[in-house]
C-alpha atoms as a PDB file:
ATOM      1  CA  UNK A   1     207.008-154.628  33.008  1.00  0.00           C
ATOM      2  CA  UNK A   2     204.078-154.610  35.694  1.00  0.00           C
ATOM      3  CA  UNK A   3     201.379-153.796  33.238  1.00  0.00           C
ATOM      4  CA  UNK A   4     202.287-156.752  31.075  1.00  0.00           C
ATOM      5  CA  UNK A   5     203.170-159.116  33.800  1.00  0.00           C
ATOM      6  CA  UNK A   6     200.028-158.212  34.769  1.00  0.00           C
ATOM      7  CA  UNK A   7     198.096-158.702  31.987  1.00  0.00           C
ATOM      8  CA  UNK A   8     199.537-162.084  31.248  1.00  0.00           C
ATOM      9  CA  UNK A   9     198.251-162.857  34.698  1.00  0.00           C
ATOM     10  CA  UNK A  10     195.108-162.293  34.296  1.00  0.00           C
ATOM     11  CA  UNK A  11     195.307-164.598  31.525  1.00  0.00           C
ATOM     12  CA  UNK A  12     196.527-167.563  33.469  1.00  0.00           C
ATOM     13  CA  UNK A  13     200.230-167.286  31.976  1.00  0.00           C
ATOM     14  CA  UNK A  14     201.631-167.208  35.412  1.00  0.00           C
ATOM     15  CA  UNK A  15     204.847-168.314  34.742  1.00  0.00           C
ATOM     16  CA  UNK A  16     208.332-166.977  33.027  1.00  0.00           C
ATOM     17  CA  UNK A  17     208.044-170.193  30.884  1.00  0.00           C
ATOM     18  CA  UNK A  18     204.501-169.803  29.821  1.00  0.00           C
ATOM     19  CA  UNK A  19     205.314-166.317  29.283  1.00  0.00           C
ATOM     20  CA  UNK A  20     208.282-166.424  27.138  1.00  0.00           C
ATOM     21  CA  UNK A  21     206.211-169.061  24.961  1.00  0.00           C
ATOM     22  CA  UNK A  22     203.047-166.589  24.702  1.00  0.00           C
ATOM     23  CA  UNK A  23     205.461-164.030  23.585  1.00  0.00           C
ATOM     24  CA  UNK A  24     208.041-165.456  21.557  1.00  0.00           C
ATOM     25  CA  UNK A  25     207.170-168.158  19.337  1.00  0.00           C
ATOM     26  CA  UNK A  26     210.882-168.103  16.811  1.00  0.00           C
ATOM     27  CA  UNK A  27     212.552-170.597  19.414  1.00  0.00           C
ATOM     28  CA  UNK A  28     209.799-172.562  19.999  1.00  0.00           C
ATOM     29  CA  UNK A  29     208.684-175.720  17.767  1.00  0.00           C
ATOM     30  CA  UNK A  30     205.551-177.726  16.930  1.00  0.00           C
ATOM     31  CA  UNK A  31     205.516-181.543  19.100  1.00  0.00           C
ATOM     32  CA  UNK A  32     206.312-184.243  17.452  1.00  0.00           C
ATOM     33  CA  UNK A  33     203.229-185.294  15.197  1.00  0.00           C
ATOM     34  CA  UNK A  34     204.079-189.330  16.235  1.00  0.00           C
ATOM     35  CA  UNK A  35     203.487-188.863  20.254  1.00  0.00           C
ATOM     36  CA  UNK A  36     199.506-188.734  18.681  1.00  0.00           C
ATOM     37  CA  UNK A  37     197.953-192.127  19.489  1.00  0.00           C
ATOM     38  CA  UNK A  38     197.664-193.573  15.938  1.00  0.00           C
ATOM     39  CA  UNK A  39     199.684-191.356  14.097  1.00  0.00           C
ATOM     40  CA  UNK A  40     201.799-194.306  13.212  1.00  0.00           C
ATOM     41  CA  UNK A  41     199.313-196.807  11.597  1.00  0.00           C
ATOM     42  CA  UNK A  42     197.812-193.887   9.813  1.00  0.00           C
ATOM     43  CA  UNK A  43     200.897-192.667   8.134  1.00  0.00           C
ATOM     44  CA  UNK A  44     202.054-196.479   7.217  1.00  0.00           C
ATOM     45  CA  UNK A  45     198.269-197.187   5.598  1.00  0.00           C
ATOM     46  CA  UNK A  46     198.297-194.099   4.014  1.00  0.00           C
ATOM     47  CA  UNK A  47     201.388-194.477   2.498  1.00  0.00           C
ATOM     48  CA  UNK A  48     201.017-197.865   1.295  1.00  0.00           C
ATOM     49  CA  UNK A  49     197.202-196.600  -0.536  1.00  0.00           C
ATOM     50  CA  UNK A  50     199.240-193.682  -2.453  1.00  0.00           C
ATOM     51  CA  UNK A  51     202.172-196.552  -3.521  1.00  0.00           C
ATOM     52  CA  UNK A  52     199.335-198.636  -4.730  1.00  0.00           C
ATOM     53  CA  UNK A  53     197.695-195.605  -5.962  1.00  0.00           C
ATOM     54  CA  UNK A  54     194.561-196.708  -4.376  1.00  0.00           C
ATOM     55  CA  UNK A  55     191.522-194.084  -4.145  1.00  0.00           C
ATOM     56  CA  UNK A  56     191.666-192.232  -0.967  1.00  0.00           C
ATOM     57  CA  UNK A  57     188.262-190.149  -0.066  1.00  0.00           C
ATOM     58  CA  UNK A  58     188.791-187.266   2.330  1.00  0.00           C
ATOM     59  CA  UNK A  59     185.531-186.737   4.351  1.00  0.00           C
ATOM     60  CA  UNK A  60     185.526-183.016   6.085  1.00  0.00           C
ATOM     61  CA  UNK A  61     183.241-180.687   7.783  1.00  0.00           C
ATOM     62  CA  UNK A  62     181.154-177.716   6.376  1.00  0.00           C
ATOM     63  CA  UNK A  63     182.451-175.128   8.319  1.00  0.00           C
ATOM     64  CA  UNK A  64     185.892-173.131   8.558  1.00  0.00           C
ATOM     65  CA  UNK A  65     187.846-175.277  10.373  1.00  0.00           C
ATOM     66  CA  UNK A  66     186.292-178.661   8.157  1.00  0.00           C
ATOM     67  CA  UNK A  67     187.173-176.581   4.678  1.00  0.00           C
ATOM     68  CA  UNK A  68     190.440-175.711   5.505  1.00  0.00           C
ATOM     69  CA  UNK A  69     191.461-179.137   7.014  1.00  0.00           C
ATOM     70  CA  UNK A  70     190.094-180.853   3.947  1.00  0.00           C
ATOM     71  CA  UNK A  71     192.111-178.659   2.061  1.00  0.00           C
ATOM     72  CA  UNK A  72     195.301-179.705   3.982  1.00  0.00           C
ATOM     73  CA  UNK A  73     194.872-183.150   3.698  1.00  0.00           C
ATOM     74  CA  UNK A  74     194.115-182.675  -0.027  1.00  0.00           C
ATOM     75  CA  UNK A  75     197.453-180.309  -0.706  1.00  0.00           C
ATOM     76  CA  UNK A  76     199.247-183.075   1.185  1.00  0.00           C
ATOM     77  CA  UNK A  77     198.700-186.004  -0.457  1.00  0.00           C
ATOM     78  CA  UNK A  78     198.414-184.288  -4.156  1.00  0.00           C
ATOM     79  CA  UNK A  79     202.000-183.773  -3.161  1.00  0.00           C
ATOM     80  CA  UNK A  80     202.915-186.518  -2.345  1.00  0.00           C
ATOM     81  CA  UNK A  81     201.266-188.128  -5.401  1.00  0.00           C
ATOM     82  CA  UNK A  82     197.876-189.869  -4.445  1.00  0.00           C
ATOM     83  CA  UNK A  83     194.691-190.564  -6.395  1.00  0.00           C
ATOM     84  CA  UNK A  84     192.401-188.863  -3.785  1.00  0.00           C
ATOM     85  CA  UNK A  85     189.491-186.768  -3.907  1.00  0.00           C
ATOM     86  CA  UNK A  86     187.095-185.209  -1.153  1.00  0.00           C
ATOM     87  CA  UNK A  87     183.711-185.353   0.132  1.00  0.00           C
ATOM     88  CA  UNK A  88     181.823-182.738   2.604  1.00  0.00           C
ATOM     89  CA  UNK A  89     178.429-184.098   3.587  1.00  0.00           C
ATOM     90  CA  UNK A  90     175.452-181.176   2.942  1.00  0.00           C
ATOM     91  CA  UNK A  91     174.362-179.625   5.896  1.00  0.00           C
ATOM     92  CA  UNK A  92     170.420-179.795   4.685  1.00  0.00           C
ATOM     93  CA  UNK A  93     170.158-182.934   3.077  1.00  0.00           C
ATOM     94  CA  UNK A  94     172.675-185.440   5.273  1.00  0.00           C
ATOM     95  CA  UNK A  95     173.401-183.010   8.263  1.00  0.00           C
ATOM     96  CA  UNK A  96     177.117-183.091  10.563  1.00  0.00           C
ATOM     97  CA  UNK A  97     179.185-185.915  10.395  1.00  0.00           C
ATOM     98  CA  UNK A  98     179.734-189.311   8.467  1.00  0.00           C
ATOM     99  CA  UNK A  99     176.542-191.106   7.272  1.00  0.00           C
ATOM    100  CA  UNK A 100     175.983-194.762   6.080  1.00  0.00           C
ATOM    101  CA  UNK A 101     174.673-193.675   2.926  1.00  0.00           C
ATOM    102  CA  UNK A 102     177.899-191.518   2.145  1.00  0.00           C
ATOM    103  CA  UNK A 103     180.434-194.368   2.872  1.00  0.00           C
ATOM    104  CA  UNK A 104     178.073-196.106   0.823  1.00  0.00           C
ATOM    105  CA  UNK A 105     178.546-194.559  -2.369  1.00  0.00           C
ATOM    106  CA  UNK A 106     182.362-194.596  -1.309  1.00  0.00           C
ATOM    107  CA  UNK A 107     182.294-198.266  -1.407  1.00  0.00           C
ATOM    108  CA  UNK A 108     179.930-198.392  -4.649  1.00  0.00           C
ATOM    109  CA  UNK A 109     182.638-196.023  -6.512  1.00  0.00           C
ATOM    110  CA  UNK A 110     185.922-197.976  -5.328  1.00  0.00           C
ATOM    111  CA  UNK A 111     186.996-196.257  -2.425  1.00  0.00           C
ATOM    112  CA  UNK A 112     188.990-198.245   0.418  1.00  0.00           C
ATOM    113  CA  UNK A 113     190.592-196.079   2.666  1.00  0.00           C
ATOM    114  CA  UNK A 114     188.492-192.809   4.110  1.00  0.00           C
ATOM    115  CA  UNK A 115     190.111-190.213   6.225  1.00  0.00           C
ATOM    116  CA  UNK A 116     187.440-187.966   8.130  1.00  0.00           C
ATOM    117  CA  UNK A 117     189.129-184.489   9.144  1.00  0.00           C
ATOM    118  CA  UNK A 118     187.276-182.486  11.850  1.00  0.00           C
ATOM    119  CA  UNK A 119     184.590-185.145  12.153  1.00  0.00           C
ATOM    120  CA  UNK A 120     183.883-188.715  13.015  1.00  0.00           C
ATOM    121  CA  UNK A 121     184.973-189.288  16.711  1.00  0.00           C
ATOM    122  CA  UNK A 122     180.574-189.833  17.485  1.00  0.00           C
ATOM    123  CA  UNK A 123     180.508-192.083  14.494  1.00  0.00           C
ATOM    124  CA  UNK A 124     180.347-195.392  16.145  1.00  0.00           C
ATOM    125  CA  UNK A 125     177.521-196.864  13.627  1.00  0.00           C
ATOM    126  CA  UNK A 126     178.980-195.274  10.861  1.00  0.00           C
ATOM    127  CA  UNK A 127     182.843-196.941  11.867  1.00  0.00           C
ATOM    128  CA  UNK A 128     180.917-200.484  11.865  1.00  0.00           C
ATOM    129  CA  UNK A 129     179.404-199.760   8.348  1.00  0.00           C
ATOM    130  CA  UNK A 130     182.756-198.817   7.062  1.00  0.00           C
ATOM    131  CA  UNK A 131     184.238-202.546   8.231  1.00  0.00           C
ATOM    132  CA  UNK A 132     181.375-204.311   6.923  1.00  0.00           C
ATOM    133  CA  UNK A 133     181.756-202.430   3.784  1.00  0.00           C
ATOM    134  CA  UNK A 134     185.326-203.804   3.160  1.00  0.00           C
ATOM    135  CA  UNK A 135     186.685-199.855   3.756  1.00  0.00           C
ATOM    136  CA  UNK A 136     189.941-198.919   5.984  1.00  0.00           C
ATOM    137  CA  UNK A 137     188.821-195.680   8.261  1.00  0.00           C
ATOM    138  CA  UNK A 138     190.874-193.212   9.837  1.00  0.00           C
ATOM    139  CA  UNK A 139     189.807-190.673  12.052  1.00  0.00           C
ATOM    140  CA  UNK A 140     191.043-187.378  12.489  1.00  0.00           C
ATOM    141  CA  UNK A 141     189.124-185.269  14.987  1.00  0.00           C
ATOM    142  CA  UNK A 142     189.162-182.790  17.985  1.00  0.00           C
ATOM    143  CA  UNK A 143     186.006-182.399  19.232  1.00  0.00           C
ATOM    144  CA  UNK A 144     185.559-184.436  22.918  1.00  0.00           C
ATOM    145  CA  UNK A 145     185.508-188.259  22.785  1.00  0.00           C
ATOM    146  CA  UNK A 146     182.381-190.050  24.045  1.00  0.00           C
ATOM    147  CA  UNK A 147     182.030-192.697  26.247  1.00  0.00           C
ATOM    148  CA  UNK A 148     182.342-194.945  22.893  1.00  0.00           C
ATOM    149  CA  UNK A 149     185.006-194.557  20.440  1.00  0.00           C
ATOM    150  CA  UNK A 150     184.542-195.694  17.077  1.00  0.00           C
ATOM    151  CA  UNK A 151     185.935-199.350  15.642  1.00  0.00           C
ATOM    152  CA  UNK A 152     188.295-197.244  13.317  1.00  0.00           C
ATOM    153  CA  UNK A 153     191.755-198.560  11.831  1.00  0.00           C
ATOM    154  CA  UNK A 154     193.568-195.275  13.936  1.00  0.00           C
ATOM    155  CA  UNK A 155     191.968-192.405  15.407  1.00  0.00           C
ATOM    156  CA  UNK A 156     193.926-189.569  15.578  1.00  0.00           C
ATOM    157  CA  UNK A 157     192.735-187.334  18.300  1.00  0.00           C
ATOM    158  CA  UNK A 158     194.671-185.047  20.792  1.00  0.00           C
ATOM    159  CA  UNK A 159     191.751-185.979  23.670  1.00  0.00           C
ATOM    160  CA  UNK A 160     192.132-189.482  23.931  1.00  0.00           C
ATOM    161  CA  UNK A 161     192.495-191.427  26.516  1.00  0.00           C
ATOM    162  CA  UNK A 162     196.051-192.084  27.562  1.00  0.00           C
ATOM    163  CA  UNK A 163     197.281-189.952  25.267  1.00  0.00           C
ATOM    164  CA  UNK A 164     200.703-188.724  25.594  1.00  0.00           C
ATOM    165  CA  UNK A 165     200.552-185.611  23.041  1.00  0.00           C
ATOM    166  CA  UNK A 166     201.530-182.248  24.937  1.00  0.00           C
ATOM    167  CA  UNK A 167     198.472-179.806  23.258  1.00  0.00           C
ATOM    168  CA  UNK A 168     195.253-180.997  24.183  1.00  0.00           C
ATOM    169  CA  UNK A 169     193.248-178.335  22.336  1.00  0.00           C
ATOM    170  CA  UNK A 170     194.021-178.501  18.739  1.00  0.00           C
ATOM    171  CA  UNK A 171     191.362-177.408  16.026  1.00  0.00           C
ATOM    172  CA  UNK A 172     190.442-180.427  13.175  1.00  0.00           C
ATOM    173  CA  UNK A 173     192.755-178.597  11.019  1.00  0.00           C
ATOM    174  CA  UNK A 174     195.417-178.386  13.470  1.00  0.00           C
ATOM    175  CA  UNK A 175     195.135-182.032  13.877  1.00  0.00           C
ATOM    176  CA  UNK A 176     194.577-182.654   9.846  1.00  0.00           C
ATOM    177  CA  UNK A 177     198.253-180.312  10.301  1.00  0.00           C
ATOM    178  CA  UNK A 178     200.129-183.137  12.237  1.00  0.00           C
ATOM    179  CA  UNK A 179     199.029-185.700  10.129  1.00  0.00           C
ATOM    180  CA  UNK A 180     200.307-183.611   7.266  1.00  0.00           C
ATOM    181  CA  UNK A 181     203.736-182.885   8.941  1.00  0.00           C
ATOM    182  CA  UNK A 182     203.911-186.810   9.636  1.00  0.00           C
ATOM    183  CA  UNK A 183     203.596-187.952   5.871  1.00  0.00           C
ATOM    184  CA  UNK A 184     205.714-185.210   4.695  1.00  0.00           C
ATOM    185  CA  UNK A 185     208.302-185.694   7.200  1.00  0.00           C
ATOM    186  CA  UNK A 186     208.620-182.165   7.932  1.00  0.00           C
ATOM    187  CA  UNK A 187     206.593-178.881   9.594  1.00  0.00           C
ATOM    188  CA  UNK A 188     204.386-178.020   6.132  1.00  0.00           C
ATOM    189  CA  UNK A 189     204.939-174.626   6.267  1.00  0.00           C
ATOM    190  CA  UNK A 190     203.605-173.962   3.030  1.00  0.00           C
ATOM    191  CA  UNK A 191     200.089-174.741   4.536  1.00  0.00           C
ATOM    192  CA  UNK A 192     199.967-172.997   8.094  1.00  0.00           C
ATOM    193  CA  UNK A 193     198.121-169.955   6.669  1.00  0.00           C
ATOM    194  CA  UNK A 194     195.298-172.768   6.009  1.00  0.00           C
ATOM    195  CA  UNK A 195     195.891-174.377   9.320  1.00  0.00           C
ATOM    196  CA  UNK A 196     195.720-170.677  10.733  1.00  0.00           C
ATOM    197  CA  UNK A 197     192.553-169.851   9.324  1.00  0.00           C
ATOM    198  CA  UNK A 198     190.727-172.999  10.834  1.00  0.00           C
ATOM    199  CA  UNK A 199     192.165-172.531  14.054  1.00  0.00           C
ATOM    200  CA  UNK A 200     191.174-168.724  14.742  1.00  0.00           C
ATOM    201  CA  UNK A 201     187.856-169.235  13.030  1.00  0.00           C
ATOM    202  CA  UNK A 202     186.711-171.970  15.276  1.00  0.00           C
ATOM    203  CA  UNK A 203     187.964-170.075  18.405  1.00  0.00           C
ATOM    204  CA  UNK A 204     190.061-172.925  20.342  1.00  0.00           C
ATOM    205  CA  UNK A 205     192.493-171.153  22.629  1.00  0.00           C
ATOM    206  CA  UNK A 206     195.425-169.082  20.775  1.00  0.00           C
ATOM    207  CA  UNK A 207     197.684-170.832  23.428  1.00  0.00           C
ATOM    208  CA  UNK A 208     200.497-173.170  22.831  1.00  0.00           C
ATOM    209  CA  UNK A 209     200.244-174.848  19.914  1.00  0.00           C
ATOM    210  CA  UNK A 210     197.478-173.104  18.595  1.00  0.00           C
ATOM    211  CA  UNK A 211     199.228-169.506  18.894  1.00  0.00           C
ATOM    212  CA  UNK A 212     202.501-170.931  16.877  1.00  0.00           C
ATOM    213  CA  UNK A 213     199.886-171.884  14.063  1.00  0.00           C
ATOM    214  CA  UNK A 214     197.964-168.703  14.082  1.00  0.00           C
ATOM    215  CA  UNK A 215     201.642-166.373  14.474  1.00  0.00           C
ATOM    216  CA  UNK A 216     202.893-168.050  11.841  1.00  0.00           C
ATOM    217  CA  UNK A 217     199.946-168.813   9.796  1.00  0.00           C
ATOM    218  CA  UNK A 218     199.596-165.147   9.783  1.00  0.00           C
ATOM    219  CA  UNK A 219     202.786-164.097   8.410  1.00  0.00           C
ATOM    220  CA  UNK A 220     202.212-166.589   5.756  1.00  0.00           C
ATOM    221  CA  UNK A 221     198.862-165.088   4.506  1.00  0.00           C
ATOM    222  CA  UNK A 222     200.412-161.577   4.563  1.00  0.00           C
ATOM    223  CA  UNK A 223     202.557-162.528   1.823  1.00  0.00           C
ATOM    224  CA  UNK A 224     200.100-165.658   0.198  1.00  0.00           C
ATOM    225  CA  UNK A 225     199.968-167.091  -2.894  1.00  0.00           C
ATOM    226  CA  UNK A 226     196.905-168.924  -2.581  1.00  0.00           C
ATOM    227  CA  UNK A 227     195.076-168.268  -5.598  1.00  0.00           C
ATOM    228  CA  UNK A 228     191.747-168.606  -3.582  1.00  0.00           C
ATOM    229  CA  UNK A 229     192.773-166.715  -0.629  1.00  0.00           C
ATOM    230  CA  UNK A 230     194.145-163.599  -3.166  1.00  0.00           C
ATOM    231  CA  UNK A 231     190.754-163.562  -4.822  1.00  0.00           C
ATOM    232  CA  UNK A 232     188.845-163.453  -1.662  1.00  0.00           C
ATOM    233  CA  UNK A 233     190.541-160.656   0.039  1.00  0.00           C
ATOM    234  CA  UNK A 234     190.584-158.840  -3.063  1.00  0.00           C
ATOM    235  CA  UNK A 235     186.716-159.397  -3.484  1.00  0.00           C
ATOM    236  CA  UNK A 236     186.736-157.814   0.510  1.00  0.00           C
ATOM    237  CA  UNK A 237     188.754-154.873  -0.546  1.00  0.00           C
ATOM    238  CA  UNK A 238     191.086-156.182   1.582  1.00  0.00           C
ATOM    239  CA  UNK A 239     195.211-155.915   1.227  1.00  0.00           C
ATOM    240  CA  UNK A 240     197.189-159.131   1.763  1.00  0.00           C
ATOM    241  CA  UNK A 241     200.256-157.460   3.255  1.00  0.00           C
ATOM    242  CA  UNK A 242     197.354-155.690   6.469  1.00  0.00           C
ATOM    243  CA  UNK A 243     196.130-159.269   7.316  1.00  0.00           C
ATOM    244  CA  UNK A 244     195.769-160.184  11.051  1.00  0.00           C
ATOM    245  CA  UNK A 245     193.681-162.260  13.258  1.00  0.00           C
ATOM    246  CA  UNK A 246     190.402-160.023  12.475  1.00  0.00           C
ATOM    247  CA  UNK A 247     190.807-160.032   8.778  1.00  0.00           C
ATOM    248  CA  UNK A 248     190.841-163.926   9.242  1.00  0.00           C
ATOM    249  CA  UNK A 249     188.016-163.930  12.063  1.00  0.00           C
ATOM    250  CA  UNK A 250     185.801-161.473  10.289  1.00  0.00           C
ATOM    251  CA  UNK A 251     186.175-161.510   6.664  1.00  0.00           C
ATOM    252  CA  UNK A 252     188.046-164.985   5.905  1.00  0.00           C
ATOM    253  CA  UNK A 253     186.381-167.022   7.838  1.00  0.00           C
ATOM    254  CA  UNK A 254     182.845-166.187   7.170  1.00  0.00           C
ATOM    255  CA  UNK A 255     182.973-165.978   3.945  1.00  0.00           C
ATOM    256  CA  UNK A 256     184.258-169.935   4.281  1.00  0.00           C
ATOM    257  CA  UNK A 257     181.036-170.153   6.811  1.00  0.00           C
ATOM    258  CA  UNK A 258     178.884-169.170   4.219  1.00  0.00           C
ATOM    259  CA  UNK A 259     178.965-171.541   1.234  1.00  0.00           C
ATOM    260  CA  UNK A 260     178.303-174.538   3.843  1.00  0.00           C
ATOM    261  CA  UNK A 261     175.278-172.763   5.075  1.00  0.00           C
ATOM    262  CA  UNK A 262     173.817-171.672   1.710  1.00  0.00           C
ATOM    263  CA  UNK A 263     174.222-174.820  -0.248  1.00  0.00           C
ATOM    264  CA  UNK A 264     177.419-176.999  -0.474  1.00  0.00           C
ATOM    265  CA  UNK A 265     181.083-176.455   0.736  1.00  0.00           C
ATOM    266  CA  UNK A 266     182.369-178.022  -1.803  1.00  0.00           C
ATOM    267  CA  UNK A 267     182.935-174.574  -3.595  1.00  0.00           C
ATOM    268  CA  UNK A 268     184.901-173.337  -0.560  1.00  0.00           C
ATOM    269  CA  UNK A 269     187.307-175.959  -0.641  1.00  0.00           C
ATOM    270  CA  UNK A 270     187.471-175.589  -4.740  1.00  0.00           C
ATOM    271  CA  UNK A 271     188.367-171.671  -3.980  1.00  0.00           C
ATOM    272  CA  UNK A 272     191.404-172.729  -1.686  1.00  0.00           C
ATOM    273  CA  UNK A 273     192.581-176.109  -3.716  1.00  0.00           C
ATOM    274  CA  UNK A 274     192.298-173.999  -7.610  1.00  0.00           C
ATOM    275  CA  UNK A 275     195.355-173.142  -9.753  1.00  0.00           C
ATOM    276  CA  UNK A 276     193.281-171.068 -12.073  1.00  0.00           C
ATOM    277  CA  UNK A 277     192.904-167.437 -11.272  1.00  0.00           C
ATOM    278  CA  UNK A 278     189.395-167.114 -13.157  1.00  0.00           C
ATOM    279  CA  UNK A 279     188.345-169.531 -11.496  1.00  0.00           C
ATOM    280  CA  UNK A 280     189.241-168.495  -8.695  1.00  0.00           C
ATOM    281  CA  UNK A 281     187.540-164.989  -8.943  1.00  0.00           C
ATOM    282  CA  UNK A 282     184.754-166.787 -10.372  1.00  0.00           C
ATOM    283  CA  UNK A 283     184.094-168.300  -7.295  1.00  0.00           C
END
């Protein structure tokens, strides 16, 4: 009709193919995770650390879109049978991004392969400490690329250079997403309503890529069974099966916010990995 022609206008979807993919995501499908620069190298040295069962450190972000990409890359390669753990830097004490000291005590403790979600695409210094530490980095990131990219083993970043990846504007854990659907060889379904919660709570575009995460993501939290996720809504006096983009913008997401900025993330990403429902409520 006129009115939402017109609407979709003023939005810059000025075209029956934009338009049809703004409206109607069921036909439509997520790229092809291996068209990301990197994406290849990554999966093979990831898989080869979980067949050698080698310790892999996931280092996130504080925020939203850091907890819930940690949490993807966690669920993803728990399934598929990795010794890996995680590691969000505190926002008072060691402030954004990877730090020598951090990859540090990595080293010190045995790690030798650290993937960064949401972070690490500034961390030139911290890429050279890695090598001369003996440690295999991979970078997962979406914020914009400097002038200088990092020395890394693969960055994985929808920005770069040359790139030939479709979506340009990806949140961390849309990106942590595609490296998730590349080493499980499939879309992960089970883990868009974490991918959704990322993306609307660090308020990329809902366009393209983006919008099929947060549609779908949001039919997947109205019927979750994230232990976490249950607790927290209940906790908001919130029902499951009434969730939309303000539940997640308003009451998920800053509730995620807020442990980073108090004290330590860690307990956010403890909320959404748990399997016990006291301790989920407990948190």
């Amino acid at each position: 009709t006129p009115l939402v022609a017109s609407l979709l206008v003023n939005r810059g979807i000025d075209s029956p193919e934009l338009a049809n993919s703004f409206l109607f995501d069921k036909e439509h499908a997520f790229h092809d995770p291996f068209s990301l620069l990197g994406m290849d190298i990554a999966v093979s040295r990831i898989k080869d650390a979980i067949t050698k069962q080698e310790p892999i450190l996931i280092f996130g972000d504080y925020d939203a879109d850091g907890v819930t990409s940690t949490s993807v890359m966690m669920l993803t390669l728990q399934e598929l049978g990795a010794n890996v753990q995680f590691y969000i830097p505190n926002r008072f004490t060691e402030g954004y991004g990877p730090n020598e000291q951090a990859f540090q005590f990595a080293a010190d403790t045995g790690i030798r392969l650290i993937i960064t979600v949401d972070t690490g695409i500034a961390a030139v210094h911290e890429a050279n400490v890695a090598r001369e530490l003996g440690l295999d980095l991979i970078i997962t990131d979406h914020h914009e690329p400097g002038p200088e990219l990092p020395e890394a083993l693969a960055i994985i970043h929808p920005k770069l250079e040359n790139s030939p990846y479709p979506f340009k504007d990806l949140a961390g854990v849309g990106v942590a997403f595609k490296l998730a659907h590349a080493l499980l060889g499939r879309v992960p379904e089970h883990l868009l309503e974490l991918a959704a919660i990322g993306t609307i709570a660090d308020l990329v575009p809902l366009v393209g890529e983006n919008r099929l995460i947060a549609k779908r993501g949001i039919g997947r939290l109205r019927q979750t069974n994230n232990l976490g996720l249950k607790a927290l809504l209940k906790m908001a006096s919130t029902e499951i099966s009434a969730v939309n983009e303000e539940t997640v913008g308003f009451v998920i997401g800053p509730r995620i916010n807020a442990a980073g900025r108090l004290e330590s993330a860690d307990i956010a990403v403890d909320l959404l990995l748990t399997s016990d429902p006291y301790e989920a409520e407990s948190i």
